[in-house]
N, C-alpha and C. Protein backbone atom coordinates (compact mmCIF):
# COMPACT_ATOMS: atom_id res chain seq x y z
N UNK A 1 -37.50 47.36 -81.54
CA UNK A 1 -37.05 48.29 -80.53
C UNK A 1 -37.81 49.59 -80.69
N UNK A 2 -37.82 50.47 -79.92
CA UNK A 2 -38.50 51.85 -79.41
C UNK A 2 -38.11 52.74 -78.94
N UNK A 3 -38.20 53.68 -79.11
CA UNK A 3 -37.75 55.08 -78.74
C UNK A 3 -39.07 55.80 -78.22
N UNK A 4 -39.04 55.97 -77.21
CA UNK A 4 -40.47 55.98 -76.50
C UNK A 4 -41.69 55.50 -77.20
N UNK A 5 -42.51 55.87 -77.42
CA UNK A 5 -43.34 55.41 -78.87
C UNK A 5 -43.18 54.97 -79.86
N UNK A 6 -41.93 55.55 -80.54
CA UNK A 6 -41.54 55.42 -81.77
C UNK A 6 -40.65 53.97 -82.31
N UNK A 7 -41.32 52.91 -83.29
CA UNK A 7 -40.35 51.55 -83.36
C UNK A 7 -38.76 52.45 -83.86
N UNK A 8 -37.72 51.96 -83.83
CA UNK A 8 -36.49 52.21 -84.55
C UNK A 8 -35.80 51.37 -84.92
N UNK A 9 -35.74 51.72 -86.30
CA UNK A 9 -35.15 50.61 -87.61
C UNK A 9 -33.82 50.93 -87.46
N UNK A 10 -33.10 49.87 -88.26
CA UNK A 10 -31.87 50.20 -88.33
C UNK A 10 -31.27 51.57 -89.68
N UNK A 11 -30.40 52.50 -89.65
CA UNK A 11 -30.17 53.11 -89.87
C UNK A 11 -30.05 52.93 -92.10
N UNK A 12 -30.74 53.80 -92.76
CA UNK A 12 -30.85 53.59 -94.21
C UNK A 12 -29.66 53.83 -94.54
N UNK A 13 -28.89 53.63 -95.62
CA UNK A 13 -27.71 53.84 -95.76
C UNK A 13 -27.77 52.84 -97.37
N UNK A 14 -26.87 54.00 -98.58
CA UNK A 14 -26.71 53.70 -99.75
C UNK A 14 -25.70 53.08 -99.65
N UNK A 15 -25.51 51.65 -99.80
CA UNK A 15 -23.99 51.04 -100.10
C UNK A 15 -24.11 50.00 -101.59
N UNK A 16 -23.51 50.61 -102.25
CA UNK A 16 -23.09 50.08 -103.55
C UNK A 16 -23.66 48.29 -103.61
N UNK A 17 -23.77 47.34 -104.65
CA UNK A 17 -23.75 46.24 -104.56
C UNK A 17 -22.55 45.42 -104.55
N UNK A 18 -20.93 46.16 -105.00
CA UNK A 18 -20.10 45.88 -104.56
C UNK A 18 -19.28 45.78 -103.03
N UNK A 19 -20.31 45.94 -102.30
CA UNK A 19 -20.02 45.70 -100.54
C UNK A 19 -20.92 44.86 -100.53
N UNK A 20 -20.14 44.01 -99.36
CA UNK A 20 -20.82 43.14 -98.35
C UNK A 20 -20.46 43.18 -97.17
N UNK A 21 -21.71 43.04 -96.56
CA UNK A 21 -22.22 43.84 -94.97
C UNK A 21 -21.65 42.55 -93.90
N UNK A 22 -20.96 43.18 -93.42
CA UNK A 22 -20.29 41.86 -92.09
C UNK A 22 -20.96 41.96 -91.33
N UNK A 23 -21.35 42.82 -90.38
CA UNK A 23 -23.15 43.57 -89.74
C UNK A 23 -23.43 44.67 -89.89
N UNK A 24 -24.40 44.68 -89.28
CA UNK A 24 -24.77 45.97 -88.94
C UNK A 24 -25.73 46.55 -88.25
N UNK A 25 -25.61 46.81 -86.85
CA UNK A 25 -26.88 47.57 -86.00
C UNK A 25 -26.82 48.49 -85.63
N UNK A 26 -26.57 49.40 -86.75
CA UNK A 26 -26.25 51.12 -86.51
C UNK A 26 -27.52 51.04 -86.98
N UNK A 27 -28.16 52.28 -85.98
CA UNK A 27 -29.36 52.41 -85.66
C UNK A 27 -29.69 53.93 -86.05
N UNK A 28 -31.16 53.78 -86.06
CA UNK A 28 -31.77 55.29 -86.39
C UNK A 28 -31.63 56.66 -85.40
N UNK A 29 -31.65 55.87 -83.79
CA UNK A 29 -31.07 57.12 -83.32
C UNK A 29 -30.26 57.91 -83.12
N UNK A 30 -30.52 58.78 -82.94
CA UNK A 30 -29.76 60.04 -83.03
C UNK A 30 -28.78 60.39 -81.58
N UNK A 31 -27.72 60.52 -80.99
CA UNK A 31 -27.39 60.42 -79.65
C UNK A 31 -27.58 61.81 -79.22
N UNK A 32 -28.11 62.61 -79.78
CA UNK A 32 -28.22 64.11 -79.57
C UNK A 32 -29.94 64.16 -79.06
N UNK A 33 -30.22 63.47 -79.47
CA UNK A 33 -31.81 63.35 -78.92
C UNK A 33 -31.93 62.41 -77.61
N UNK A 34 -30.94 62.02 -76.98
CA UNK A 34 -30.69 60.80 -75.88
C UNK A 34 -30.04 61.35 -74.79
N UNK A 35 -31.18 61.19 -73.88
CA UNK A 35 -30.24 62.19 -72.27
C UNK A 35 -29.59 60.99 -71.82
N UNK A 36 -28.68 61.68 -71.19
CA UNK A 36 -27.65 60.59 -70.45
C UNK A 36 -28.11 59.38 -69.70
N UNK A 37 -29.25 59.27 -69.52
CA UNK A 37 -29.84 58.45 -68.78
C UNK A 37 -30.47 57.32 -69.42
N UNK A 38 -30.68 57.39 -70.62
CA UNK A 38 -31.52 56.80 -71.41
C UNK A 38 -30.96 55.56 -71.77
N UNK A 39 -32.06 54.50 -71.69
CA UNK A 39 -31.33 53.30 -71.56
C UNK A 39 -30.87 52.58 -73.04
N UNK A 40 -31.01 53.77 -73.85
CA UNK A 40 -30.75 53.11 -75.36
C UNK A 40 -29.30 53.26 -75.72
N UNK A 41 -28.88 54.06 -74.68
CA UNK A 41 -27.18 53.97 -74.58
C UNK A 41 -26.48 52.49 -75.18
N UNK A 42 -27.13 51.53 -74.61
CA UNK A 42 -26.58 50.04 -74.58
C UNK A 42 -26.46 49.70 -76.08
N UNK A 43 -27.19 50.57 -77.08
CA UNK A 43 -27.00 49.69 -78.51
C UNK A 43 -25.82 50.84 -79.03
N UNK A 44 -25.22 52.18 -78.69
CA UNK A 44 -24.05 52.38 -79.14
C UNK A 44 -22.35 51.57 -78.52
N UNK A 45 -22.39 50.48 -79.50
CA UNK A 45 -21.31 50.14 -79.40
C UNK A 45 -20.04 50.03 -80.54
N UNK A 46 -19.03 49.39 -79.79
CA UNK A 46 -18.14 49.60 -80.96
C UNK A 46 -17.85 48.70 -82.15
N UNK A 47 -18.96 47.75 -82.39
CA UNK A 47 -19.28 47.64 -83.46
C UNK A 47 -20.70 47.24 -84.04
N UNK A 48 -20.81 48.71 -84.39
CA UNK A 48 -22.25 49.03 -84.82
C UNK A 48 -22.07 49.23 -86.73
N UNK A 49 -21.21 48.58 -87.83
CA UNK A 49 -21.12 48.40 -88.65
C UNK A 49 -19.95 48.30 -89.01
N UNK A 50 -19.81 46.74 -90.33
CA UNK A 50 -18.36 46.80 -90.64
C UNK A 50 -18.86 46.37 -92.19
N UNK A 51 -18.18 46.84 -93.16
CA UNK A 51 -18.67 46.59 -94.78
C UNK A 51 -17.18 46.17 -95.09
N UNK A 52 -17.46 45.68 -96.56
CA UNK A 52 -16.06 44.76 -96.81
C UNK A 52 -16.46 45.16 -98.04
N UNK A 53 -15.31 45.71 -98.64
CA UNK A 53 -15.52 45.98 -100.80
C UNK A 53 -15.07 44.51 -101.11
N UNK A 54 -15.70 43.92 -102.21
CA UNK A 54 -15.51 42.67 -102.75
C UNK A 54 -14.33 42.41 -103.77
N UNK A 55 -14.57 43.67 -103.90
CA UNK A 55 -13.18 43.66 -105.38
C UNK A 55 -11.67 44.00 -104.51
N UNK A 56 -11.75 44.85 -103.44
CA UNK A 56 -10.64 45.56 -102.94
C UNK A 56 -10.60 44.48 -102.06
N UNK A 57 -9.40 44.73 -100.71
CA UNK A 57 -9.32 44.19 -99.33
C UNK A 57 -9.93 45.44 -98.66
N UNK A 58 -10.84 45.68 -98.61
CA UNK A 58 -11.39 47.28 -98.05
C UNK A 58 -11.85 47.01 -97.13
N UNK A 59 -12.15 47.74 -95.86
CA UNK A 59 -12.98 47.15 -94.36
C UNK A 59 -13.40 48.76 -94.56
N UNK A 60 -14.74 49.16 -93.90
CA UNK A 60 -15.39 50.31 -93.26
C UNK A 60 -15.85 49.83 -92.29
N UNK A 61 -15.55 50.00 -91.22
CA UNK A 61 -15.71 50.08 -89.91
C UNK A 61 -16.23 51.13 -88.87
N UNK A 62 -17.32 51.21 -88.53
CA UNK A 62 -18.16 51.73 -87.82
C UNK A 62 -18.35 51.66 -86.48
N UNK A 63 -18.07 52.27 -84.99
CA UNK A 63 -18.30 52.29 -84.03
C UNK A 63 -18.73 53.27 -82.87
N UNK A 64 -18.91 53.11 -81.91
CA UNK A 64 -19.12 54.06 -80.73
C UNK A 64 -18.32 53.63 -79.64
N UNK A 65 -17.29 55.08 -79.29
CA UNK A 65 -16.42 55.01 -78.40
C UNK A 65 -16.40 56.09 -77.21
N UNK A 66 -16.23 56.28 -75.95
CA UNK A 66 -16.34 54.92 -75.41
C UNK A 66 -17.38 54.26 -76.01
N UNK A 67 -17.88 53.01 -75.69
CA UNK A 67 -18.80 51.79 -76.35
C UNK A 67 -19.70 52.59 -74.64
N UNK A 68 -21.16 52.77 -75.26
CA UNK A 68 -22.38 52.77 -74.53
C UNK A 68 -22.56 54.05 -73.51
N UNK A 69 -21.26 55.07 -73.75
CA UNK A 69 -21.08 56.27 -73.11
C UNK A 69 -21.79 57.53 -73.80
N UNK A 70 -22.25 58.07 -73.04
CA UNK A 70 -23.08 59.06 -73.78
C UNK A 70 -22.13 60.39 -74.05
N UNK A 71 -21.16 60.64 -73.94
CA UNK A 71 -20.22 61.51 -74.00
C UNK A 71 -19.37 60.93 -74.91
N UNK A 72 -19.76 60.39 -75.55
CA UNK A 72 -18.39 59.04 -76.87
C UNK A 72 -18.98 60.32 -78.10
N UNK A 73 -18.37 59.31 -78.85
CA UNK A 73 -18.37 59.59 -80.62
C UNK A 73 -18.47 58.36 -81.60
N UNK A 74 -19.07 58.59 -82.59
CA UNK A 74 -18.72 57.74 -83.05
C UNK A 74 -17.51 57.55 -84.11
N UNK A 75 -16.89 56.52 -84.32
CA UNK A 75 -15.40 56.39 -84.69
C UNK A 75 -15.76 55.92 -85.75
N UNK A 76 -15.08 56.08 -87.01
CA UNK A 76 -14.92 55.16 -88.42
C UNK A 76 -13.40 55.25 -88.72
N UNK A 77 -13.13 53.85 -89.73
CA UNK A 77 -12.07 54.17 -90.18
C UNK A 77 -12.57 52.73 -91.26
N UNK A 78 -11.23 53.56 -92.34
CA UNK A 78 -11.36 52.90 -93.82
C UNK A 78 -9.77 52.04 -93.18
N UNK A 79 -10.12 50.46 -93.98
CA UNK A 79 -8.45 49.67 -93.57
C UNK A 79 -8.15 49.46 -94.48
N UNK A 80 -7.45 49.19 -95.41
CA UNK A 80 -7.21 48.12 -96.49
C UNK A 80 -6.05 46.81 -95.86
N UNK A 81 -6.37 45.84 -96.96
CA UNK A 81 -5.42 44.74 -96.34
C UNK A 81 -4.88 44.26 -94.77
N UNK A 82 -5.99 44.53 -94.22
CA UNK A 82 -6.52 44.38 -92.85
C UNK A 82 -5.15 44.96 -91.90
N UNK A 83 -4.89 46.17 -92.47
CA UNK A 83 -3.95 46.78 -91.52
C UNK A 83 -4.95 47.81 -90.66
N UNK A 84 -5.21 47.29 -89.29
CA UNK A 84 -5.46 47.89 -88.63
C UNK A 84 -4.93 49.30 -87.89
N UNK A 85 -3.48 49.34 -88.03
CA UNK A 85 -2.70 50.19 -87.41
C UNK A 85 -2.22 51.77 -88.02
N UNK A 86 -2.84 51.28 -89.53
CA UNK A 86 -2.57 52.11 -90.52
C UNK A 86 -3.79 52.82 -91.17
N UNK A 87 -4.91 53.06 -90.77
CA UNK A 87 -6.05 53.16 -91.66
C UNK A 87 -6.32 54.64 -92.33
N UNK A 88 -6.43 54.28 -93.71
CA UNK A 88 -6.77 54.89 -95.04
C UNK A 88 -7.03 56.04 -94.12
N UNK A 89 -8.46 55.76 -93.70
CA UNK A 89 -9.21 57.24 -93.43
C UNK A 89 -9.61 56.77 -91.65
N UNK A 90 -9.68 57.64 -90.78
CA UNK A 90 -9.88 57.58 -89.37
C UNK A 90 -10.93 58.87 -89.58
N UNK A 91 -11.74 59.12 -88.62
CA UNK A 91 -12.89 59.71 -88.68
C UNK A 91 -13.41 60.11 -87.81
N UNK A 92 -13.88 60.94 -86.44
CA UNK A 92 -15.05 60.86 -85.83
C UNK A 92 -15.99 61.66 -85.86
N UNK A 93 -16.84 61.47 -85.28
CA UNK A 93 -17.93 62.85 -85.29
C UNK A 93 -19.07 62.67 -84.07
N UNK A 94 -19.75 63.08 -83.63
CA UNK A 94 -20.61 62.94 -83.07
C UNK A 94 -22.37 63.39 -83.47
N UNK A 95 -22.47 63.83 -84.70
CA UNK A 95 -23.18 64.07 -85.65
C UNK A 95 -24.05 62.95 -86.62
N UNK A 96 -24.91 62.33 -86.26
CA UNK A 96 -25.28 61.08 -87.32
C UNK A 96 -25.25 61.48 -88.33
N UNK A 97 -26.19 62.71 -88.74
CA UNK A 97 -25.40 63.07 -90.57
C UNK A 97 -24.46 62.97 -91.34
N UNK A 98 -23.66 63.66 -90.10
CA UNK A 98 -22.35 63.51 -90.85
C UNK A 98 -21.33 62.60 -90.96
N UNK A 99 -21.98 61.37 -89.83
CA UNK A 99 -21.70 59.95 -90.33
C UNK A 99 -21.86 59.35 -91.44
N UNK A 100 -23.36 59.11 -91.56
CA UNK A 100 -23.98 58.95 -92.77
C UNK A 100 -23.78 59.54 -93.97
N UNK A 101 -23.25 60.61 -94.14
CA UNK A 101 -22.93 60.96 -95.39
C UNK A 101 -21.30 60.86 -95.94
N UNK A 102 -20.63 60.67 -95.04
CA UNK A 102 -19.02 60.06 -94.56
C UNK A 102 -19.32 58.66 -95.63
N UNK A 103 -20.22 57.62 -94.95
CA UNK A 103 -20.01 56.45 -95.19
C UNK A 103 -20.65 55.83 -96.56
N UNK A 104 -21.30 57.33 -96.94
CA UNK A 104 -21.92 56.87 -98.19
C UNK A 104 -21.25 57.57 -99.52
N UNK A 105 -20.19 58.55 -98.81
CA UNK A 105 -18.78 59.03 -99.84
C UNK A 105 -17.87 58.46 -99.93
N UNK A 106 -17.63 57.32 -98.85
CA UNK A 106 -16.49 56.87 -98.60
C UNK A 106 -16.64 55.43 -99.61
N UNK A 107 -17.84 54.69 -99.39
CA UNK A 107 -18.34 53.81 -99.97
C UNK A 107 -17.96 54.02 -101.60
N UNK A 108 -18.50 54.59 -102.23
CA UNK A 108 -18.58 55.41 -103.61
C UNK A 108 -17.26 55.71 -103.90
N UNK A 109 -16.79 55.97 -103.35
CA UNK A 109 -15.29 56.59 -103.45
C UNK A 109 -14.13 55.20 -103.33
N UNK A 110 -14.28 54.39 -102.95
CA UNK A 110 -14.11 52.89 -102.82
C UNK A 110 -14.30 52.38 -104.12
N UNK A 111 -14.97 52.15 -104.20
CA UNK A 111 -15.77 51.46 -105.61
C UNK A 111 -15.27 51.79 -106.67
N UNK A 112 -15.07 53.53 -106.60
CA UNK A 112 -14.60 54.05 -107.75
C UNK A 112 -13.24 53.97 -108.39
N UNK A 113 -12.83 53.70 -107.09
CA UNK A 113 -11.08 53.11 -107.45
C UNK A 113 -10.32 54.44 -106.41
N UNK A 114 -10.78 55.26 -105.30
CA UNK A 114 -9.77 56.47 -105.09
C UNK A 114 -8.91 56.07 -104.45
N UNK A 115 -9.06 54.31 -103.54
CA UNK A 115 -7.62 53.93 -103.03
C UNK A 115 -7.11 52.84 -103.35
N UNK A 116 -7.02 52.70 -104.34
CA UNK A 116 -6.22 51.20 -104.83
C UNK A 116 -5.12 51.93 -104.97
């Protein structure tokens, strides 16, 4: 894929070897660099990453809401024991940084034991 010229990989991201990746096509762009028009809208959706801790029942869940709206956010939330209704940590931002650095504290912070 491309961003005018530019190929775009999927997004780098430190996750422990105690996760395993259910997917993931959270991507390198940035939605702040993307005019409303732009047809790369179509790869923010709402599920653009979900990780699973191996030791815990842990889900990180990653999305874009609305799904493909350029006025969305993106949404995270930490589950344990696949309670959806209840989640650890809920999140949004519209900031990729501060996604990315969310999911690589949250990760770490998992691992380490901060919600068992």
């Amino acid at each position: 894929m491309t961003f005018g010229n530019v190929p775009v990989k999927l997004q780098s991201l430190r996750i422990p070897s105690s996760w395993e990746v259910s997917y993931n096509t959270l991507l390198e762009l940035n939605p702040a660099e993307l005019g409303s028009e732009a047809g790369e809208w179509f790869n923010f959706t709402e599920d653009l990453l979900q990780l699973k801790h191996s030791n815990y029942n842990i889900l990180l869940d990653v999305g874009w809401y609305p799904e493909a709206d350029p006025n969305g956010k993106y949404g995270l939330e930490l589950i344990k024991d696949y309670n959806w209704s209840t989640p650890l940590i809920s999140f949004d931002t519209i900031d990729k940084t501060e996604l990315v650095e969310k999911i690589e504290l949250l990760v770490w912070q998992v691992g380490e034991g901060y919600f068992n």
